[in-house]
Protein backbone atom coordinates (compact mmCIF):
# COMPACT_ATOMS: atom_id res chain seq x y z
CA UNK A 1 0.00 0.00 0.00
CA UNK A 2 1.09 3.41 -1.13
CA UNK A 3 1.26 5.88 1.57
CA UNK A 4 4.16 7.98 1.17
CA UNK A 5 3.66 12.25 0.82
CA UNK A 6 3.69 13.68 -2.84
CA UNK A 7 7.54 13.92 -3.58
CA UNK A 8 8.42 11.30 -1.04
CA UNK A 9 9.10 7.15 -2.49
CA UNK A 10 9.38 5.24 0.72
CA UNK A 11 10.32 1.41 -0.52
CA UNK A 12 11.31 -1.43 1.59
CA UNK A 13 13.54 -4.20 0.37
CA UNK A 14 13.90 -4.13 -4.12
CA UNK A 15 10.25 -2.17 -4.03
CA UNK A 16 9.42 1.31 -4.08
CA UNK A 17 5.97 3.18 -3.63
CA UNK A 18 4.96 6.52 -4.55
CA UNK A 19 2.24 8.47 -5.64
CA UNK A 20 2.54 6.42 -8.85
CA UNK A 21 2.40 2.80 -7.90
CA UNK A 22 4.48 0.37 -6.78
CA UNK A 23 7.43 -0.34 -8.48
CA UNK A 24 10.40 -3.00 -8.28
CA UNK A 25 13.71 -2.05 -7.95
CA UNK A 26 15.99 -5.13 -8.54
CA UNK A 27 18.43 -2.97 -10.28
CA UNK A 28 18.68 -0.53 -7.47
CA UNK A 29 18.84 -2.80 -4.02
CA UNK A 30 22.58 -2.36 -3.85
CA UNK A 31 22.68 1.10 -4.68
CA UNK A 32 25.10 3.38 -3.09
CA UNK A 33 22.50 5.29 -0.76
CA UNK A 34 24.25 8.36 -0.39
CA UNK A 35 24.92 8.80 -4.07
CA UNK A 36 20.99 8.61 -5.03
CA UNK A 37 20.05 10.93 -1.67
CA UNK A 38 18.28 8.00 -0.47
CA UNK A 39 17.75 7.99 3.53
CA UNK A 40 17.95 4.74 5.39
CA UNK A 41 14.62 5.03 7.78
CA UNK A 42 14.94 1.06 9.40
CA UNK A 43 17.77 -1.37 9.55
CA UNK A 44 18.03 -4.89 10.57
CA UNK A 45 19.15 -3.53 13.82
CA UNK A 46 15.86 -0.96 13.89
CA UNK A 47 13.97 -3.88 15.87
CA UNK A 48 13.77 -5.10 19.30
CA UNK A 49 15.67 -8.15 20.31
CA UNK A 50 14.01 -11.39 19.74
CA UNK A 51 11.93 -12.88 22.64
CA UNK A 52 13.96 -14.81 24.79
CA UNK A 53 17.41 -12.99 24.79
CA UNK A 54 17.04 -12.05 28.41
CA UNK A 55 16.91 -15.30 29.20
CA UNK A 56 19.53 -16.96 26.95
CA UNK A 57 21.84 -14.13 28.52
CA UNK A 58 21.23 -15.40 32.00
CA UNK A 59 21.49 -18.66 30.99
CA UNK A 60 25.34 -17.94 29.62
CA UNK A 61 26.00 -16.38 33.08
CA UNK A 62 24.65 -19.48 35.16
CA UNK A 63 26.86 -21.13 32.97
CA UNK A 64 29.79 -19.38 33.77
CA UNK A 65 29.11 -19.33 37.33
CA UNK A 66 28.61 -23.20 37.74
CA UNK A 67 31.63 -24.49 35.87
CA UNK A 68 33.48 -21.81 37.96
CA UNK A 69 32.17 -23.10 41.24
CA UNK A 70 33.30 -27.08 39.71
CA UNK A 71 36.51 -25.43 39.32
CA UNK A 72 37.72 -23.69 42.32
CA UNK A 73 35.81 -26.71 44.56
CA UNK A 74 37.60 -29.34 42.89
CA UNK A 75 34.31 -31.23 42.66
CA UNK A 76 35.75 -35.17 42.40
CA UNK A 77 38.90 -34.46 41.12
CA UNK A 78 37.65 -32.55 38.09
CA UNK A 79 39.50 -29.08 38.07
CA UNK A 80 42.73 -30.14 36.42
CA UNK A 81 40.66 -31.04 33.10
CA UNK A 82 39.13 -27.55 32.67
CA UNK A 83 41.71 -24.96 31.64
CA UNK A 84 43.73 -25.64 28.49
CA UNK A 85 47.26 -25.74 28.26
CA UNK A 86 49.46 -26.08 24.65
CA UNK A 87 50.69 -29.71 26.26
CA UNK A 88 47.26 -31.00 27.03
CA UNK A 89 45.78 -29.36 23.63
CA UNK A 90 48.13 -30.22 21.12
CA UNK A 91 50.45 -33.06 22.29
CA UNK A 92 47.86 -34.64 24.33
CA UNK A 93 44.90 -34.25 21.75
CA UNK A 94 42.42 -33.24 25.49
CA UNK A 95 40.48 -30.73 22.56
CA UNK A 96 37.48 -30.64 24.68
CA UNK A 97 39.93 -28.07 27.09
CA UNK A 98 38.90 -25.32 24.07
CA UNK A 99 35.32 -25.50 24.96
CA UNK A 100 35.69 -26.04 29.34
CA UNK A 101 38.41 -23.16 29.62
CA UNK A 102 35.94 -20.81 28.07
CA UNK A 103 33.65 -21.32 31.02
CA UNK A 104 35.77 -21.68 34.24
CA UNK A 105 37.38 -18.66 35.58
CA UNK A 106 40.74 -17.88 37.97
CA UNK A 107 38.50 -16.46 41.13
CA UNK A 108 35.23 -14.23 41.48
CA UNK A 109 36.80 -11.33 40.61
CA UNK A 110 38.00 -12.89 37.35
CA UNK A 111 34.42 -14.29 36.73
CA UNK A 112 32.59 -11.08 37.54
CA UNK A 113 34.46 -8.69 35.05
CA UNK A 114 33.69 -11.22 32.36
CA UNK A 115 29.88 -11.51 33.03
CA UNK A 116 29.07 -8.18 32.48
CA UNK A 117 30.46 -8.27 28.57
CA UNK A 118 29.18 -11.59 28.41
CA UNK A 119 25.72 -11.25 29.33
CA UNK A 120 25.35 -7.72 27.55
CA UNK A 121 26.44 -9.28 24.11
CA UNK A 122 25.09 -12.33 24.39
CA UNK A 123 22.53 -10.89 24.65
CA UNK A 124 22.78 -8.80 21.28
CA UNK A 125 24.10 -11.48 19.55
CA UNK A 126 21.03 -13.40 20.18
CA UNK A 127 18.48 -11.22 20.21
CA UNK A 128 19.80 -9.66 16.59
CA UNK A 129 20.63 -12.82 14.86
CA UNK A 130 19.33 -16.13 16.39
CA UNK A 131 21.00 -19.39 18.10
CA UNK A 132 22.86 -19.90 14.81
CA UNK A 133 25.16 -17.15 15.97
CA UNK A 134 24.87 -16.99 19.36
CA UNK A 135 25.46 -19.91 21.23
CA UNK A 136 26.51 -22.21 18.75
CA UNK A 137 28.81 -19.63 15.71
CA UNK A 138 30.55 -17.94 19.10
CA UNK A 139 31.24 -21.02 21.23
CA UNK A 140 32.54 -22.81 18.62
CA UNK A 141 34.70 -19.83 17.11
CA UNK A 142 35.99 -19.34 20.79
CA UNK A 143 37.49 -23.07 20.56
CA UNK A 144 39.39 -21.50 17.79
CA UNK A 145 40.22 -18.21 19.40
CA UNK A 146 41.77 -20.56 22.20
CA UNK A 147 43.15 -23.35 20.09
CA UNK A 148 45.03 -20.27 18.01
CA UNK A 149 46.09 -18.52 20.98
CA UNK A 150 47.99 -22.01 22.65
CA UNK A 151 49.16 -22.24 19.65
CA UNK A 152 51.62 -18.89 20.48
CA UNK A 153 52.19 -20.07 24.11
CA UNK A 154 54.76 -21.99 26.13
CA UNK A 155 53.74 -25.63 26.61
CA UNK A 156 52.55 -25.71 30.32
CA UNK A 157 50.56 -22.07 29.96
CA UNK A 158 46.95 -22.24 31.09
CA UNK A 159 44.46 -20.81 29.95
CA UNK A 160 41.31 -19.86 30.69
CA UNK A 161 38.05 -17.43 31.08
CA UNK A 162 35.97 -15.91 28.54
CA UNK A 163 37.96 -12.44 27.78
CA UNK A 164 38.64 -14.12 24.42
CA UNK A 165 35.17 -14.62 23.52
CA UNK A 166 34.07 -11.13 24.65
CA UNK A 167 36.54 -9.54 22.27
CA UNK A 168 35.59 -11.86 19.67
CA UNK A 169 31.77 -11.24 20.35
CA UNK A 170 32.98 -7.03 20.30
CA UNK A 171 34.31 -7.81 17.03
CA UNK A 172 31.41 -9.47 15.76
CA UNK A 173 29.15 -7.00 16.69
CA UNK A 174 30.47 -3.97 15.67
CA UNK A 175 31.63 -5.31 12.67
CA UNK A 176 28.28 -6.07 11.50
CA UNK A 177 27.10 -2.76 13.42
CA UNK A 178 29.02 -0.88 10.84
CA UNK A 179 28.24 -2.83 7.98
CA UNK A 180 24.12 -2.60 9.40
CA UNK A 181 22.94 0.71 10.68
CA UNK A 182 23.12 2.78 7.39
CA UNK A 183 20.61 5.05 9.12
CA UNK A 184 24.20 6.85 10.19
CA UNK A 185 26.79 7.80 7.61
CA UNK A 186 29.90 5.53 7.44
CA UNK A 187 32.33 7.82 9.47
CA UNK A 188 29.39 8.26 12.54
CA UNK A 189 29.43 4.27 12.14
CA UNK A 190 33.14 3.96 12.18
CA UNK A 191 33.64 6.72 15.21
CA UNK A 192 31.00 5.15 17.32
CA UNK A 193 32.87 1.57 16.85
CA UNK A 194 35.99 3.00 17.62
CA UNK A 195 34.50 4.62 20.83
CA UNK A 196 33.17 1.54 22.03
CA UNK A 197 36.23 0.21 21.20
CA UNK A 198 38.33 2.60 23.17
CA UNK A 199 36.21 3.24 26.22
CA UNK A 200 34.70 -0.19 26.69
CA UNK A 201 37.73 -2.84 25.23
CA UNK A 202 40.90 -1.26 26.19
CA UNK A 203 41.74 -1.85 29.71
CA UNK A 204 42.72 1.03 31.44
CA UNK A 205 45.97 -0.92 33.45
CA UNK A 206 48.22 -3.49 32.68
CA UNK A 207 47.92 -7.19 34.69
CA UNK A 208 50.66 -9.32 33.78
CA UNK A 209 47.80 -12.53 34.41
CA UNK A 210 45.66 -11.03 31.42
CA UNK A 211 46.02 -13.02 27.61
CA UNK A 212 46.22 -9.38 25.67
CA UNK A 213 47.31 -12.10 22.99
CA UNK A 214 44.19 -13.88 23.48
CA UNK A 215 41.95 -10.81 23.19
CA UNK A 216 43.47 -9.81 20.34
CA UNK A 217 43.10 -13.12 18.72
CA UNK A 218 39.96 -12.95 19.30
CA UNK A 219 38.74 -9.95 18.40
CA UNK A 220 40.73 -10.48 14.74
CA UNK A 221 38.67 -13.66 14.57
CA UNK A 222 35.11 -11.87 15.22
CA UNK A 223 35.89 -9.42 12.37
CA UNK A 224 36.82 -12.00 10.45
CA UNK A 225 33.85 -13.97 11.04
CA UNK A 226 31.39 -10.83 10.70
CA UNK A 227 32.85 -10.01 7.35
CA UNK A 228 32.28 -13.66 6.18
CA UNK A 229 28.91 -13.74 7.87
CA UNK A 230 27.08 -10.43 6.48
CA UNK A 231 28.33 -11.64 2.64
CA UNK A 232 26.44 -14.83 3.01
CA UNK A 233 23.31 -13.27 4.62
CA UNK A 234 23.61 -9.58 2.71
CA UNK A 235 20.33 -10.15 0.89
CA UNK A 236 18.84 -11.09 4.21
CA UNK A 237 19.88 -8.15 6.19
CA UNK A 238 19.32 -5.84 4.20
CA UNK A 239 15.74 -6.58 3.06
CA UNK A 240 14.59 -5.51 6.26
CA UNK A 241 15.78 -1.88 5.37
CA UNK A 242 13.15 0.84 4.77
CA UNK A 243 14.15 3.74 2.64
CA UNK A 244 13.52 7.08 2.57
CA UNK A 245 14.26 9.54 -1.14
CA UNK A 246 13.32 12.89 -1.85
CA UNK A 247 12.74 13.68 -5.08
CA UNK A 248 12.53 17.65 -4.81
């Protein structure tokens, strides 16, 4: 239905409606907005989170929490088999350590700063583009993150927490953030990336415990992933945007 003012084509997806009719625009869909005036009114992101999210986030946290408490107790014997270690990973073949280091953490204060990123973009991730990508794309791109980054360490160097994941989650995000919300020009996209980057990523001290190496693994591996991710699904995405051009 047609319902745009007189001088005004609102279109959603390869269709346009004016005054006119409706017409198709398969030619046009991957226009370069800017060049044709064309105003970007709704993105994928324009929605609210799918149903659920809250909930998958506090799942991720329980999760967290529990394998934490396994670890530090030392429930039957079971805490040596979490963290992963280049020896156990890669001479020893125990691959399952990629998955069980994500989840266990070094103390409460350890577990804490990670829950906060974790439950805020799992919660995103979710909500914006299903359980394809968040649990199952994340956890199993964090076994790489960690597999990559014991790769790079000495043999008996443990491992674990889910810093890595939350800069590879960061990654993902924004990446697709920028590549998304057209209803901002490209430089507001990039700056606002770059201040979440900056204000929310960085750390603000040095702690000779912390993986940098693992965050930055990871957070090369998200924008790796996002890239790869929004080229598959680009017709997808971006038939949920609704456009805006003036003619006058």
């Amino acid at each position: 239905m047609c319902n745009g003012p007189p001088g005004i084509i609102f279109f959603r997806s390869q269709t346009f409606h004016s005054e006119q009719g409706c017409i198709a625009l398969y030619s046009t869909h991957y226009m370069e907005i800017e060049e044709y005036g064309v105003l970007v009114k709704e993105t994928w992101l324009s929605k609210k989170p799918a149903e659920g999210s809250s909930l998958v986030a506090a799942t991720s946290l329980l999760a967290m929490a529990g394998f934490s408490l396994l670890f530090w107790s030392n429930s039957a014997g079971l805490a040596q088999y979490y963290p992963a270690s280049p020896d156990q990973v890669l001479k020893q073949g125990q691959y399952w350590r990629l998955f069980t280091s994500i989840f266990v953490h070094a103390d409460l204060t350890h577990l804490l700063s990670n829950s906060i990123g974790v439950g805020f973009l799992s919660y995103l991730l979710y909500g914006y583009f299903g359980y394809k990508v968040y649990p199952f794309l994340m956890l199993g791109a964090g076994a790489v993150v960690t597999l990559i980054a014991v790769m790079t360490y000495p043999p008996h160097t443990n491992l674990l927490g889910a810093s890595g994941v939350i800069y590879l989650m960061a990654a993902f995000w924004l990446t697709l953030y920028i590549c998304l919300e057209r209803r901002f020009s490209f430089g507001k996209r990039i700056v606002r990336a770059i201040g979440f980057l900056i204000i929310v990523l960085i750390p603000a001290s040095y702690n000779p415990q912390t993986s940098y190496r693992t965050h930055a693994i990871g957070f090369g591996v998200g924008v790796i992933i996002a890239v790869l991710y929004f080229l598959v699904n680009k017709d997808r995405l971006r038939r949920a945007e609704e456009l805006e051009m003036d003619w006058e």
